[in-house]
C-alpha atoms as a PDB file:
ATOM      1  CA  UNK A   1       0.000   0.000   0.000  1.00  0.00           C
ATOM      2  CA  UNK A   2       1.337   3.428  -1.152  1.00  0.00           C
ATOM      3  CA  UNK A   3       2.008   5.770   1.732  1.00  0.00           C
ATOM      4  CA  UNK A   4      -0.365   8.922   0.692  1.00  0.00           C
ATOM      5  CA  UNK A   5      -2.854   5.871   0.665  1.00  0.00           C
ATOM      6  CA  UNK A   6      -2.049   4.912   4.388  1.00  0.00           C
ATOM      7  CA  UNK A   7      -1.881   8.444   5.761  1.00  0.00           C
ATOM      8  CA  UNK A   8      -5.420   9.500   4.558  1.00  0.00           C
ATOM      9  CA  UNK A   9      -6.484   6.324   5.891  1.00  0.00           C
ATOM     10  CA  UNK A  10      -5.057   7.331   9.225  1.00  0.00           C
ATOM     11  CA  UNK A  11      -6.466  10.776   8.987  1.00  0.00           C
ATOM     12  CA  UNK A  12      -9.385   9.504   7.782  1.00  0.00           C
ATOM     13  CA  UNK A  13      -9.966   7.047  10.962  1.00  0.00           C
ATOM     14  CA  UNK A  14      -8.646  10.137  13.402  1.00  0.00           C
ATOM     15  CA  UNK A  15     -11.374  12.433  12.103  1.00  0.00           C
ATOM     16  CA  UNK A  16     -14.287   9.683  12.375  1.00  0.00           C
ATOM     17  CA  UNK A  17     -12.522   8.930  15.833  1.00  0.00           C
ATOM     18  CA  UNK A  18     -12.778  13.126  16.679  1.00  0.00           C
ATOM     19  CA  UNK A  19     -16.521  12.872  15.876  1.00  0.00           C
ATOM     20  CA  UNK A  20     -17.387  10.321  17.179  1.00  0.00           C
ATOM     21  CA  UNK A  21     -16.085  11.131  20.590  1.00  0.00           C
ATOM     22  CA  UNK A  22     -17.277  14.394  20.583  1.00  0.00           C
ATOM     23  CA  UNK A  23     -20.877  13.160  20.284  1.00  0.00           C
ATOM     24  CA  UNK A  24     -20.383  10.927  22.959  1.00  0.00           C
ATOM     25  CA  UNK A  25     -19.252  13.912  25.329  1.00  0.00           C
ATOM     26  CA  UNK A  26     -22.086  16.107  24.414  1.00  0.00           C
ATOM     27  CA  UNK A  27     -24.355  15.757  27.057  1.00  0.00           C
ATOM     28  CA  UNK A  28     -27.657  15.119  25.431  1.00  0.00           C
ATOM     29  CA  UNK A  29     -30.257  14.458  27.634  1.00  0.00           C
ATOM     30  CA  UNK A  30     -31.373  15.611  31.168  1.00  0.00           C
ATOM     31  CA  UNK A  31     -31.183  12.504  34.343  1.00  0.00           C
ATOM     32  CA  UNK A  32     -33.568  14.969  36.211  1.00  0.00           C
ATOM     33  CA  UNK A  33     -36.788  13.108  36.478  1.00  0.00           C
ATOM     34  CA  UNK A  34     -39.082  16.133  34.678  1.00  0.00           C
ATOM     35  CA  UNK A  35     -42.384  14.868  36.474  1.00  0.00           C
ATOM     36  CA  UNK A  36     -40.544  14.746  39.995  1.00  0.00           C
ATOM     37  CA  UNK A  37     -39.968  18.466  41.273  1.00  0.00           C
ATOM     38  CA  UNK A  38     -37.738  19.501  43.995  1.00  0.00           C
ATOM     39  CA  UNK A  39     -39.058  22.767  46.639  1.00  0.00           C
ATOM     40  CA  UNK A  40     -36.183  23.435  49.095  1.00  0.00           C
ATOM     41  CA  UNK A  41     -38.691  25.778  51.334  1.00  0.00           C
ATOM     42  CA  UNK A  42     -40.975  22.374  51.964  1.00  0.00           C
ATOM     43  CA  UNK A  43     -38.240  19.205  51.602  1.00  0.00           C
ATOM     44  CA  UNK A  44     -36.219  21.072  54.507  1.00  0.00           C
ATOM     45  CA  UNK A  45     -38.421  21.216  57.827  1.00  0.00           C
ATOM     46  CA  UNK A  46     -37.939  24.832  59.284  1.00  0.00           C
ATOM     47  CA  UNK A  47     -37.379  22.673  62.550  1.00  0.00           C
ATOM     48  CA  UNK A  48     -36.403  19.436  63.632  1.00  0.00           C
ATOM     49  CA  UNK A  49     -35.136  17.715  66.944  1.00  0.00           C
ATOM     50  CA  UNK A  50     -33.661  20.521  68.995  1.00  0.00           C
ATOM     51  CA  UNK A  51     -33.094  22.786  65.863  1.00  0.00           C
ATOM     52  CA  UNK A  52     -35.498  25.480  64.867  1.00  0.00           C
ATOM     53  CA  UNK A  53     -35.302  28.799  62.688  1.00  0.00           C
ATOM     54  CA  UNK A  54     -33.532  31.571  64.255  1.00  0.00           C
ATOM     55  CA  UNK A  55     -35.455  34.835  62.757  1.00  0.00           C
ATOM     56  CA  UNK A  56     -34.283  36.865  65.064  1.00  0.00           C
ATOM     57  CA  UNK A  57     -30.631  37.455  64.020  1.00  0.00           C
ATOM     58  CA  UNK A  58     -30.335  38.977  59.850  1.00  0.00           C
ATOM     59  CA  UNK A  59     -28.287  36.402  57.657  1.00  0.00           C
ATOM     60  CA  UNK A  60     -24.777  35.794  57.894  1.00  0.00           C
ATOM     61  CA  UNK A  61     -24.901  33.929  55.060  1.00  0.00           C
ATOM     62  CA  UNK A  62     -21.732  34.562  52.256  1.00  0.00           C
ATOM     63  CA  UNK A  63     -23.410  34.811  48.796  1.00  0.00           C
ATOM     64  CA  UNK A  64     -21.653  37.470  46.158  1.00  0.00           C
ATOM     65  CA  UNK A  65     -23.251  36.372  43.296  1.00  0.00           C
ATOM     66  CA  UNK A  66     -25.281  38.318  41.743  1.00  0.00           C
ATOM     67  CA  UNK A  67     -29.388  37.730  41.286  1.00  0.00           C
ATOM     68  CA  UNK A  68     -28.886  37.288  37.380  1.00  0.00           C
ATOM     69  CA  UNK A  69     -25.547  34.942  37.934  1.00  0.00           C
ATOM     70  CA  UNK A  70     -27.962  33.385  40.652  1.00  0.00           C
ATOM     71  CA  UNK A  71     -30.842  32.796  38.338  1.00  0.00           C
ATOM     72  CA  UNK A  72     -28.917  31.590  35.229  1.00  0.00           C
ATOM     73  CA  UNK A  73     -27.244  28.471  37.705  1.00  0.00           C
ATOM     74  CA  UNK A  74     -29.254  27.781  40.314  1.00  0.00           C
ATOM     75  CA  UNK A  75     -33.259  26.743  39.770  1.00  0.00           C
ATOM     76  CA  UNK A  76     -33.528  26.921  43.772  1.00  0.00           C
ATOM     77  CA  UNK A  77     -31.613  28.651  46.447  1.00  0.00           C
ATOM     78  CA  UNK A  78     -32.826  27.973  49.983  1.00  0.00           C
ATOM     79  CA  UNK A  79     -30.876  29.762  53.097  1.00  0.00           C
ATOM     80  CA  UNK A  80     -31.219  29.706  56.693  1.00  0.00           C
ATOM     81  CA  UNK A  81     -29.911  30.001  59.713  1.00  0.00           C
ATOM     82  CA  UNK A  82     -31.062  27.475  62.712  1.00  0.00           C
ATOM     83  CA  UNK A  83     -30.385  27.661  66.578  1.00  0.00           C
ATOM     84  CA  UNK A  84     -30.678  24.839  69.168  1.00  0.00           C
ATOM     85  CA  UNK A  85     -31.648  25.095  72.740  1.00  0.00           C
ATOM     86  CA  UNK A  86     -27.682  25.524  73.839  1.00  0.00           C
ATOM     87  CA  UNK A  87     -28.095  28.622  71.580  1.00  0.00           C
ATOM     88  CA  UNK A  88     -25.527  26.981  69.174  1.00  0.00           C
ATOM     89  CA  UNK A  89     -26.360  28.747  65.205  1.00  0.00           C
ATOM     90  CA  UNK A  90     -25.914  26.673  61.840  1.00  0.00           C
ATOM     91  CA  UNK A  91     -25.830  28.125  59.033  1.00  0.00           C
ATOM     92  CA  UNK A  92     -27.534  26.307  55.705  1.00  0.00           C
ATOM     93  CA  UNK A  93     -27.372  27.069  52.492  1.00  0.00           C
ATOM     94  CA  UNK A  94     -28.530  24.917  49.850  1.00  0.00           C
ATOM     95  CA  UNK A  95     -28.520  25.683  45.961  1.00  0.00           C
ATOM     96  CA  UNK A  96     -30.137  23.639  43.130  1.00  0.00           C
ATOM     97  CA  UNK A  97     -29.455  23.705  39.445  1.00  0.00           C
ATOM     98  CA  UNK A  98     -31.249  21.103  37.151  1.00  0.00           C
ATOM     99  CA  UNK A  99     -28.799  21.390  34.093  1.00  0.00           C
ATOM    100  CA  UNK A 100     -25.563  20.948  35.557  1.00  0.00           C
ATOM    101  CA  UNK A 101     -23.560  21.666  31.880  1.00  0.00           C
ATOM    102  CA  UNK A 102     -19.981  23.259  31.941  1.00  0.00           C
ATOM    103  CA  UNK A 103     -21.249  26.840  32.153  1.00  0.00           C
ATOM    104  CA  UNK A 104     -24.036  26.275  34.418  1.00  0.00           C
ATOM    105  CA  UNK A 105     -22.513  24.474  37.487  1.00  0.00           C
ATOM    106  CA  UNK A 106     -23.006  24.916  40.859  1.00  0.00           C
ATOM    107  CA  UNK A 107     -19.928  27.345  42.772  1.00  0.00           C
ATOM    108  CA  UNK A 108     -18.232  25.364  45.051  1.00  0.00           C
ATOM    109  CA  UNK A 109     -18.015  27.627  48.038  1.00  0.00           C
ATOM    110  CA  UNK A 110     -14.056  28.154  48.108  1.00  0.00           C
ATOM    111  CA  UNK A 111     -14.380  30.105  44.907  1.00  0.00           C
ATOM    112  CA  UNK A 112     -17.603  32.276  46.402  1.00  0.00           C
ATOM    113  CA  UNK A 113     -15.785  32.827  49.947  1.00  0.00           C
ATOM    114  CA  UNK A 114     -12.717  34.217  47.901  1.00  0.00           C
ATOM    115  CA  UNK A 115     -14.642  36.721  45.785  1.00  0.00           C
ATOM    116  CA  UNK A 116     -15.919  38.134  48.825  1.00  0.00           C
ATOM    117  CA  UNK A 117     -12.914  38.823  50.326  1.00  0.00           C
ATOM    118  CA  UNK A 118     -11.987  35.535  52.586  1.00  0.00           C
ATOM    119  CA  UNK A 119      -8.669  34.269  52.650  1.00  0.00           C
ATOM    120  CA  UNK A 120      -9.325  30.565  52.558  1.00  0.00           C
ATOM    121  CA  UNK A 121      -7.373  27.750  54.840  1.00  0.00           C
ATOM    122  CA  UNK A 122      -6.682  24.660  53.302  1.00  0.00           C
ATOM    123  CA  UNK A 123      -9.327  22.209  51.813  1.00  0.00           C
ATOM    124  CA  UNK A 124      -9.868  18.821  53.829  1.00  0.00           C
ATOM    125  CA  UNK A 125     -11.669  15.961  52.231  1.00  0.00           C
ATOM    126  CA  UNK A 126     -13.475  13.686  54.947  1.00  0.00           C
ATOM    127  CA  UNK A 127     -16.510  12.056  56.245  1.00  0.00           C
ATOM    128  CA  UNK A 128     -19.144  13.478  58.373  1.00  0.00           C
ATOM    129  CA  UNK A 129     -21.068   9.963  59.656  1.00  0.00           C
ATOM    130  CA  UNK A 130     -24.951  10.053  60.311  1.00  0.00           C
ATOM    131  CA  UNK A 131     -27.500   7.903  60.919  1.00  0.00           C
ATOM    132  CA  UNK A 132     -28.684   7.248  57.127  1.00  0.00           C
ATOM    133  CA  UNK A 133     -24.799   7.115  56.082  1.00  0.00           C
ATOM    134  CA  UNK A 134     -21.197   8.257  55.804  1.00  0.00           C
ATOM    135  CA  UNK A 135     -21.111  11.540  54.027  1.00  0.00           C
ATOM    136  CA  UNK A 136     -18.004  12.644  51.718  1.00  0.00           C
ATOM    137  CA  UNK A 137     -17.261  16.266  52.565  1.00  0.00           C
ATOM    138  CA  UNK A 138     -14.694  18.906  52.172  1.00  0.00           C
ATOM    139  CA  UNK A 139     -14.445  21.140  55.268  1.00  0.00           C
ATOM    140  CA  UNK A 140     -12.600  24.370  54.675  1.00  0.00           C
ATOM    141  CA  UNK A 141     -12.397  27.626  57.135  1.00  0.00           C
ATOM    142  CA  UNK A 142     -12.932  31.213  55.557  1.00  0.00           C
ATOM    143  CA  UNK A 143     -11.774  34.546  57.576  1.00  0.00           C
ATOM    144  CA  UNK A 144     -12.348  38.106  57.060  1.00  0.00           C
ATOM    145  CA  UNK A 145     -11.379  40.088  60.432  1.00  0.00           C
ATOM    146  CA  UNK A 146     -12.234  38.628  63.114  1.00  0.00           C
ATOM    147  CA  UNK A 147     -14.666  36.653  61.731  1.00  0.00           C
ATOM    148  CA  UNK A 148     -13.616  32.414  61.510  1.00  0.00           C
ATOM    149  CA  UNK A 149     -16.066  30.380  60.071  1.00  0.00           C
ATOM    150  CA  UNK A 150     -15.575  26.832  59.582  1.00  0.00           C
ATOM    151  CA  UNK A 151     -17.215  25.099  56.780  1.00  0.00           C
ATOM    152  CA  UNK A 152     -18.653  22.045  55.486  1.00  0.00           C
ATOM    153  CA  UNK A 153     -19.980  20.985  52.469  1.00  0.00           C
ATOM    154  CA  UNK A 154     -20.609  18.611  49.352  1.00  0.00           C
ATOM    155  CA  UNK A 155     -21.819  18.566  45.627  1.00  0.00           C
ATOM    156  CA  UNK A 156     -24.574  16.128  44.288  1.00  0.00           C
ATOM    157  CA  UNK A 157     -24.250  15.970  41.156  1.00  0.00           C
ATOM    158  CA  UNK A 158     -26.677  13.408  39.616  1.00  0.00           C
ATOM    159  CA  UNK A 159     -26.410  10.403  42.112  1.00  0.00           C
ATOM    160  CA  UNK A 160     -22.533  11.490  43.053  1.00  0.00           C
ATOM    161  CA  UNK A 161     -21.379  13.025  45.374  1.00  0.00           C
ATOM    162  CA  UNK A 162     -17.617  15.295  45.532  1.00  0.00           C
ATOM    163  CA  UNK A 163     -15.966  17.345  46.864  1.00  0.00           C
ATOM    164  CA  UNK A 164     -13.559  20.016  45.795  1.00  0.00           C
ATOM    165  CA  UNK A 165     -12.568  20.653  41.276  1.00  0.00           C
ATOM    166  CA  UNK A 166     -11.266  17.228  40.489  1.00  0.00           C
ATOM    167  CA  UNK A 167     -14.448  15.355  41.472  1.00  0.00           C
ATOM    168  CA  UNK A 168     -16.591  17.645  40.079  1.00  0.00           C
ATOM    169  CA  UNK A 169     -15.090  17.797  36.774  1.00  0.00           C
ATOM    170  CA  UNK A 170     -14.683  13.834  37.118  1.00  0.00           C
ATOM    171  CA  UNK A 171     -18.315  13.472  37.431  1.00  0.00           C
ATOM    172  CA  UNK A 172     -19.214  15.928  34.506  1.00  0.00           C
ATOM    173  CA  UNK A 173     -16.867  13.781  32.613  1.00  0.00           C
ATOM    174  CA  UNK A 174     -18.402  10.419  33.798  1.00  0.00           C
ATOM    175  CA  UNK A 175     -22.224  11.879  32.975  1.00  0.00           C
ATOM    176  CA  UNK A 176     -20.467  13.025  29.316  1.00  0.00           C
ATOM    177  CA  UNK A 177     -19.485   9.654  28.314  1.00  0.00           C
ATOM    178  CA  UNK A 178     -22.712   8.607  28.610  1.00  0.00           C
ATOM    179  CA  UNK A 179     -24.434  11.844  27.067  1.00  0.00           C
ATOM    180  CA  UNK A 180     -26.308  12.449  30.035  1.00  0.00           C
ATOM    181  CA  UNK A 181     -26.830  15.982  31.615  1.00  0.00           C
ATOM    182  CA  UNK A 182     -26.673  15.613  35.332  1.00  0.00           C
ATOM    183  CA  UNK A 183     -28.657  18.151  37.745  1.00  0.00           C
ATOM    184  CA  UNK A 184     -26.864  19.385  40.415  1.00  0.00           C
ATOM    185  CA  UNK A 185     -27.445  20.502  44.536  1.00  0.00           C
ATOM    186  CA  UNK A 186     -24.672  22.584  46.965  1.00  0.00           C
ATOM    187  CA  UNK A 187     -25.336  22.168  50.366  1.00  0.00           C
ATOM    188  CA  UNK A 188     -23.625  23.843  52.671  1.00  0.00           C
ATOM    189  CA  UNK A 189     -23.311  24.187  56.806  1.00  0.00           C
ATOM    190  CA  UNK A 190     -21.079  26.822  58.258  1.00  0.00           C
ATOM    191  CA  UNK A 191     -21.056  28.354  61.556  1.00  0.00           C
ATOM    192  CA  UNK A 192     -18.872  31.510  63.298  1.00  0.00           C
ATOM    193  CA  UNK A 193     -16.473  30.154  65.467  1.00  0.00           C
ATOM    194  CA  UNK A 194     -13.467  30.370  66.940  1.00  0.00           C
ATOM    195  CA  UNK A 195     -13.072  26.905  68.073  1.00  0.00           C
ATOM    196  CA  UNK A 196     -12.714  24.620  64.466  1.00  0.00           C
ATOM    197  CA  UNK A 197     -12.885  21.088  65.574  1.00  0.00           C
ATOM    198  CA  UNK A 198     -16.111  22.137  68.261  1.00  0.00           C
ATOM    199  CA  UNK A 199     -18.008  23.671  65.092  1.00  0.00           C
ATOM    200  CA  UNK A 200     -17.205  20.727  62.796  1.00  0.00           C
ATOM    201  CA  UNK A 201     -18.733  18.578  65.781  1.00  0.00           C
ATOM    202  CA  UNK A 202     -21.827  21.139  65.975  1.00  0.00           C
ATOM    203  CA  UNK A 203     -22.621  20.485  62.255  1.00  0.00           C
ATOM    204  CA  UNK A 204     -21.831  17.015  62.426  1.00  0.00           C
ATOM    205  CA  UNK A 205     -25.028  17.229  64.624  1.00  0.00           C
ATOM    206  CA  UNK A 206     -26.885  18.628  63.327  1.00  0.00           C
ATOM    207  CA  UNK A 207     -26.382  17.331  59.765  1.00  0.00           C
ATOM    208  CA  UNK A 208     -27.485  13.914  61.704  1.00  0.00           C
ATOM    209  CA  UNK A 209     -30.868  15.712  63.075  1.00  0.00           C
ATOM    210  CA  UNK A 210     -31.879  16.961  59.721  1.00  0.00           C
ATOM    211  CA  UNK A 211     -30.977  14.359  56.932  1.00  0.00           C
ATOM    212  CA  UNK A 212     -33.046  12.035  59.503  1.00  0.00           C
ATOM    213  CA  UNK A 213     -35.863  14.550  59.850  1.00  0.00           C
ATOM    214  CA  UNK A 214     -36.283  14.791  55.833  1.00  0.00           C
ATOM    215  CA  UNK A 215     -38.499  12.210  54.359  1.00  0.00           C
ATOM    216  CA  UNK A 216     -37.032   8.952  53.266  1.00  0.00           C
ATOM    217  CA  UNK A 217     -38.217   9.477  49.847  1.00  0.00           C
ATOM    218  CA  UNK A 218     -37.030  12.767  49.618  1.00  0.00           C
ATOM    219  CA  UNK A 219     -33.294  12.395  50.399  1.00  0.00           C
ATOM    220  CA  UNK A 220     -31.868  11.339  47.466  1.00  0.00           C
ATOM    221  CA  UNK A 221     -32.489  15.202  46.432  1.00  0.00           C
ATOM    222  CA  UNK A 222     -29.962  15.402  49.428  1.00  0.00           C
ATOM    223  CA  UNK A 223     -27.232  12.540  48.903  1.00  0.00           C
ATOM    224  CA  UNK A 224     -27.821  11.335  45.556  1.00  0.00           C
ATOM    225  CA  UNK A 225     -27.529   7.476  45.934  1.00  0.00           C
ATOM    226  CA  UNK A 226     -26.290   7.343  49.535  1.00  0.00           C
ATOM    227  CA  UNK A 227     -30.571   7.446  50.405  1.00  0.00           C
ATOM    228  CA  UNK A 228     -31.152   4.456  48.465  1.00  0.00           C
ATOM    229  CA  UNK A 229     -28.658   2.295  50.720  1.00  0.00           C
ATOM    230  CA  UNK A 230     -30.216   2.937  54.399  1.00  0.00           C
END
Protein backbone atom coordinates (compact mmCIF):
# COMPACT_ATOMS: atom_id res chain seq x y z
CA UNK A 1 0.00 0.00 0.00
CA UNK A 2 1.34 3.43 -1.15
CA UNK A 3 2.01 5.77 1.73
CA UNK A 4 -0.36 8.92 0.69
CA UNK A 5 -2.85 5.87 0.67
CA UNK A 6 -2.05 4.91 4.39
CA UNK A 7 -1.88 8.44 5.76
CA UNK A 8 -5.42 9.50 4.56
CA UNK A 9 -6.48 6.32 5.89
CA UNK A 10 -5.06 7.33 9.23
CA UNK A 11 -6.47 10.78 8.99
CA UNK A 12 -9.38 9.50 7.78
CA UNK A 13 -9.97 7.05 10.96
CA UNK A 14 -8.65 10.14 13.40
CA UNK A 15 -11.37 12.43 12.10
CA UNK A 16 -14.29 9.68 12.37
CA UNK A 17 -12.52 8.93 15.83
CA UNK A 18 -12.78 13.13 16.68
CA UNK A 19 -16.52 12.87 15.88
CA UNK A 20 -17.39 10.32 17.18
CA UNK A 21 -16.09 11.13 20.59
CA UNK A 22 -17.28 14.39 20.58
CA UNK A 23 -20.88 13.16 20.28
CA UNK A 24 -20.38 10.93 22.96
CA UNK A 25 -19.25 13.91 25.33
CA UNK A 26 -22.09 16.11 24.41
CA UNK A 27 -24.36 15.76 27.06
CA UNK A 28 -27.66 15.12 25.43
CA UNK A 29 -30.26 14.46 27.63
CA UNK A 30 -31.37 15.61 31.17
CA UNK A 31 -31.18 12.50 34.34
CA UNK A 32 -33.57 14.97 36.21
CA UNK A 33 -36.79 13.11 36.48
CA UNK A 34 -39.08 16.13 34.68
CA UNK A 35 -42.38 14.87 36.47
CA UNK A 36 -40.54 14.75 39.99
CA UNK A 37 -39.97 18.47 41.27
CA UNK A 38 -37.74 19.50 43.99
CA UNK A 39 -39.06 22.77 46.64
CA UNK A 40 -36.18 23.44 49.10
CA UNK A 41 -38.69 25.78 51.33
CA UNK A 42 -40.98 22.37 51.96
CA UNK A 43 -38.24 19.20 51.60
CA UNK A 44 -36.22 21.07 54.51
CA UNK A 45 -38.42 21.22 57.83
CA UNK A 46 -37.94 24.83 59.28
CA UNK A 47 -37.38 22.67 62.55
CA UNK A 48 -36.40 19.44 63.63
CA UNK A 49 -35.14 17.72 66.94
CA UNK A 50 -33.66 20.52 69.00
CA UNK A 51 -33.09 22.79 65.86
CA UNK A 52 -35.50 25.48 64.87
CA UNK A 53 -35.30 28.80 62.69
CA UNK A 54 -33.53 31.57 64.26
CA UNK A 55 -35.46 34.84 62.76
CA UNK A 56 -34.28 36.87 65.06
CA UNK A 57 -30.63 37.45 64.02
CA UNK A 58 -30.33 38.98 59.85
CA UNK A 59 -28.29 36.40 57.66
CA UNK A 60 -24.78 35.79 57.89
CA UNK A 61 -24.90 33.93 55.06
CA UNK A 62 -21.73 34.56 52.26
CA UNK A 63 -23.41 34.81 48.80
CA UNK A 64 -21.65 37.47 46.16
CA UNK A 65 -23.25 36.37 43.30
CA UNK A 66 -25.28 38.32 41.74
CA UNK A 67 -29.39 37.73 41.29
CA UNK A 68 -28.89 37.29 37.38
CA UNK A 69 -25.55 34.94 37.93
CA UNK A 70 -27.96 33.39 40.65
CA UNK A 71 -30.84 32.80 38.34
CA UNK A 72 -28.92 31.59 35.23
CA UNK A 73 -27.24 28.47 37.71
CA UNK A 74 -29.25 27.78 40.31
CA UNK A 75 -33.26 26.74 39.77
CA UNK A 76 -33.53 26.92 43.77
CA UNK A 77 -31.61 28.65 46.45
CA UNK A 78 -32.83 27.97 49.98
CA UNK A 79 -30.88 29.76 53.10
CA UNK A 80 -31.22 29.71 56.69
CA UNK A 81 -29.91 30.00 59.71
CA UNK A 82 -31.06 27.47 62.71
CA UNK A 83 -30.39 27.66 66.58
CA UNK A 84 -30.68 24.84 69.17
CA UNK A 85 -31.65 25.10 72.74
CA UNK A 86 -27.68 25.52 73.84
CA UNK A 87 -28.09 28.62 71.58
CA UNK A 88 -25.53 26.98 69.17
CA UNK A 89 -26.36 28.75 65.20
CA UNK A 90 -25.91 26.67 61.84
CA UNK A 91 -25.83 28.12 59.03
CA UNK A 92 -27.53 26.31 55.71
CA UNK A 93 -27.37 27.07 52.49
CA UNK A 94 -28.53 24.92 49.85
CA UNK A 95 -28.52 25.68 45.96
CA UNK A 96 -30.14 23.64 43.13
CA UNK A 97 -29.45 23.70 39.45
CA UNK A 98 -31.25 21.10 37.15
CA UNK A 99 -28.80 21.39 34.09
CA UNK A 100 -25.56 20.95 35.56
CA UNK A 101 -23.56 21.67 31.88
CA UNK A 102 -19.98 23.26 31.94
CA UNK A 103 -21.25 26.84 32.15
CA UNK A 104 -24.04 26.28 34.42
CA UNK A 105 -22.51 24.47 37.49
CA UNK A 106 -23.01 24.92 40.86
CA UNK A 107 -19.93 27.35 42.77
CA UNK A 108 -18.23 25.36 45.05
CA UNK A 109 -18.02 27.63 48.04
CA UNK A 110 -14.06 28.15 48.11
CA UNK A 111 -14.38 30.10 44.91
CA UNK A 112 -17.60 32.28 46.40
CA UNK A 113 -15.78 32.83 49.95
CA UNK A 114 -12.72 34.22 47.90
CA UNK A 115 -14.64 36.72 45.78
CA UNK A 116 -15.92 38.13 48.82
CA UNK A 117 -12.91 38.82 50.33
CA UNK A 118 -11.99 35.54 52.59
CA UNK A 119 -8.67 34.27 52.65
CA UNK A 120 -9.33 30.56 52.56
CA UNK A 121 -7.37 27.75 54.84
CA UNK A 122 -6.68 24.66 53.30
CA UNK A 123 -9.33 22.21 51.81
CA UNK A 124 -9.87 18.82 53.83
CA UNK A 125 -11.67 15.96 52.23
CA UNK A 126 -13.47 13.69 54.95
CA UNK A 127 -16.51 12.06 56.25
CA UNK A 128 -19.14 13.48 58.37
CA UNK A 129 -21.07 9.96 59.66
CA UNK A 130 -24.95 10.05 60.31
CA UNK A 131 -27.50 7.90 60.92
CA UNK A 132 -28.68 7.25 57.13
CA UNK A 133 -24.80 7.12 56.08
CA UNK A 134 -21.20 8.26 55.80
CA UNK A 135 -21.11 11.54 54.03
CA UNK A 136 -18.00 12.64 51.72
CA UNK A 137 -17.26 16.27 52.57
CA UNK A 138 -14.69 18.91 52.17
CA UNK A 139 -14.45 21.14 55.27
CA UNK A 140 -12.60 24.37 54.67
CA UNK A 141 -12.40 27.63 57.13
CA UNK A 142 -12.93 31.21 55.56
CA UNK A 143 -11.77 34.55 57.58
CA UNK A 144 -12.35 38.11 57.06
CA UNK A 145 -11.38 40.09 60.43
CA UNK A 146 -12.23 38.63 63.11
CA UNK A 147 -14.67 36.65 61.73
CA UNK A 148 -13.62 32.41 61.51
CA UNK A 149 -16.07 30.38 60.07
CA UNK A 150 -15.57 26.83 59.58
CA UNK A 151 -17.21 25.10 56.78
CA UNK A 152 -18.65 22.05 55.49
CA UNK A 153 -19.98 20.99 52.47
CA UNK A 154 -20.61 18.61 49.35
CA UNK A 155 -21.82 18.57 45.63
CA UNK A 156 -24.57 16.13 44.29
CA UNK A 157 -24.25 15.97 41.16
CA UNK A 158 -26.68 13.41 39.62
CA UNK A 159 -26.41 10.40 42.11
CA UNK A 160 -22.53 11.49 43.05
CA UNK A 161 -21.38 13.02 45.37
CA UNK A 162 -17.62 15.29 45.53
CA UNK A 163 -15.97 17.35 46.86
CA UNK A 164 -13.56 20.02 45.79
CA UNK A 165 -12.57 20.65 41.28
CA UNK A 166 -11.27 17.23 40.49
CA UNK A 167 -14.45 15.35 41.47
CA UNK A 168 -16.59 17.65 40.08
CA UNK A 169 -15.09 17.80 36.77
CA UNK A 170 -14.68 13.83 37.12
CA UNK A 171 -18.31 13.47 37.43
CA UNK A 172 -19.21 15.93 34.51
CA UNK A 173 -16.87 13.78 32.61
CA UNK A 174 -18.40 10.42 33.80
CA UNK A 175 -22.22 11.88 32.98
CA UNK A 176 -20.47 13.02 29.32
CA UNK A 177 -19.49 9.65 28.31
CA UNK A 178 -22.71 8.61 28.61
CA UNK A 179 -24.43 11.84 27.07
CA UNK A 180 -26.31 12.45 30.04
CA UNK A 181 -26.83 15.98 31.62
CA UNK A 182 -26.67 15.61 35.33
CA UNK A 183 -28.66 18.15 37.74
CA UNK A 184 -26.86 19.39 40.41
CA UNK A 185 -27.44 20.50 44.54
CA UNK A 186 -24.67 22.58 46.96
CA UNK A 187 -25.34 22.17 50.37
CA UNK A 188 -23.63 23.84 52.67
CA UNK A 189 -23.31 24.19 56.81
CA UNK A 190 -21.08 26.82 58.26
CA UNK A 191 -21.06 28.35 61.56
CA UNK A 192 -18.87 31.51 63.30
CA UNK A 193 -16.47 30.15 65.47
CA UNK A 194 -13.47 30.37 66.94
CA UNK A 195 -13.07 26.90 68.07
CA UNK A 196 -12.71 24.62 64.47
CA UNK A 197 -12.88 21.09 65.57
CA UNK A 198 -16.11 22.14 68.26
CA UNK A 199 -18.01 23.67 65.09
CA UNK A 200 -17.20 20.73 62.80
CA UNK A 201 -18.73 18.58 65.78
CA UNK A 202 -21.83 21.14 65.97
CA UNK A 203 -22.62 20.48 62.26
CA UNK A 204 -21.83 17.01 62.43
CA UNK A 205 -25.03 17.23 64.62
CA UNK A 206 -26.88 18.63 63.33
CA UNK A 207 -26.38 17.33 59.76
CA UNK A 208 -27.49 13.91 61.70
CA UNK A 209 -30.87 15.71 63.08
CA UNK A 210 -31.88 16.96 59.72
CA UNK A 211 -30.98 14.36 56.93
CA UNK A 212 -33.05 12.03 59.50
CA UNK A 213 -35.86 14.55 59.85
CA UNK A 214 -36.28 14.79 55.83
CA UNK A 215 -38.50 12.21 54.36
CA UNK A 216 -37.03 8.95 53.27
CA UNK A 217 -38.22 9.48 49.85
CA UNK A 218 -37.03 12.77 49.62
CA UNK A 219 -33.29 12.39 50.40
CA UNK A 220 -31.87 11.34 47.47
CA UNK A 221 -32.49 15.20 46.43
CA UNK A 222 -29.96 15.40 49.43
CA UNK A 223 -27.23 12.54 48.90
CA UNK A 224 -27.82 11.33 45.56
CA UNK A 225 -27.53 7.48 45.93
CA UNK A 226 -26.29 7.34 49.53
CA UNK A 227 -30.57 7.45 50.41
CA UNK A 228 -31.15 4.46 48.46
CA UNK A 229 -28.66 2.30 50.72
CA UNK A 230 -30.22 2.94 54.40
Amino acid sequence: MKKPLIVSLILGLLMVSSSVLTMVMTPSADIADPHQQINLETLIPVEFGNWKTDMTVASLLVNPDEKGTINKIYNQTLSRTYINNQGERVMLSIAYGRDQKKDLQVHRPEICYRTSGFSIGELTKTFVDTTIGRIPVMQLVAKQGVRNEPITYWIRMGDSLTRGWFEQKAATLSYGLTGKVPDGLLFRVSTISKDEQDAYLIQQTFLTALLQAVRSEDRHWLVGRLALTR
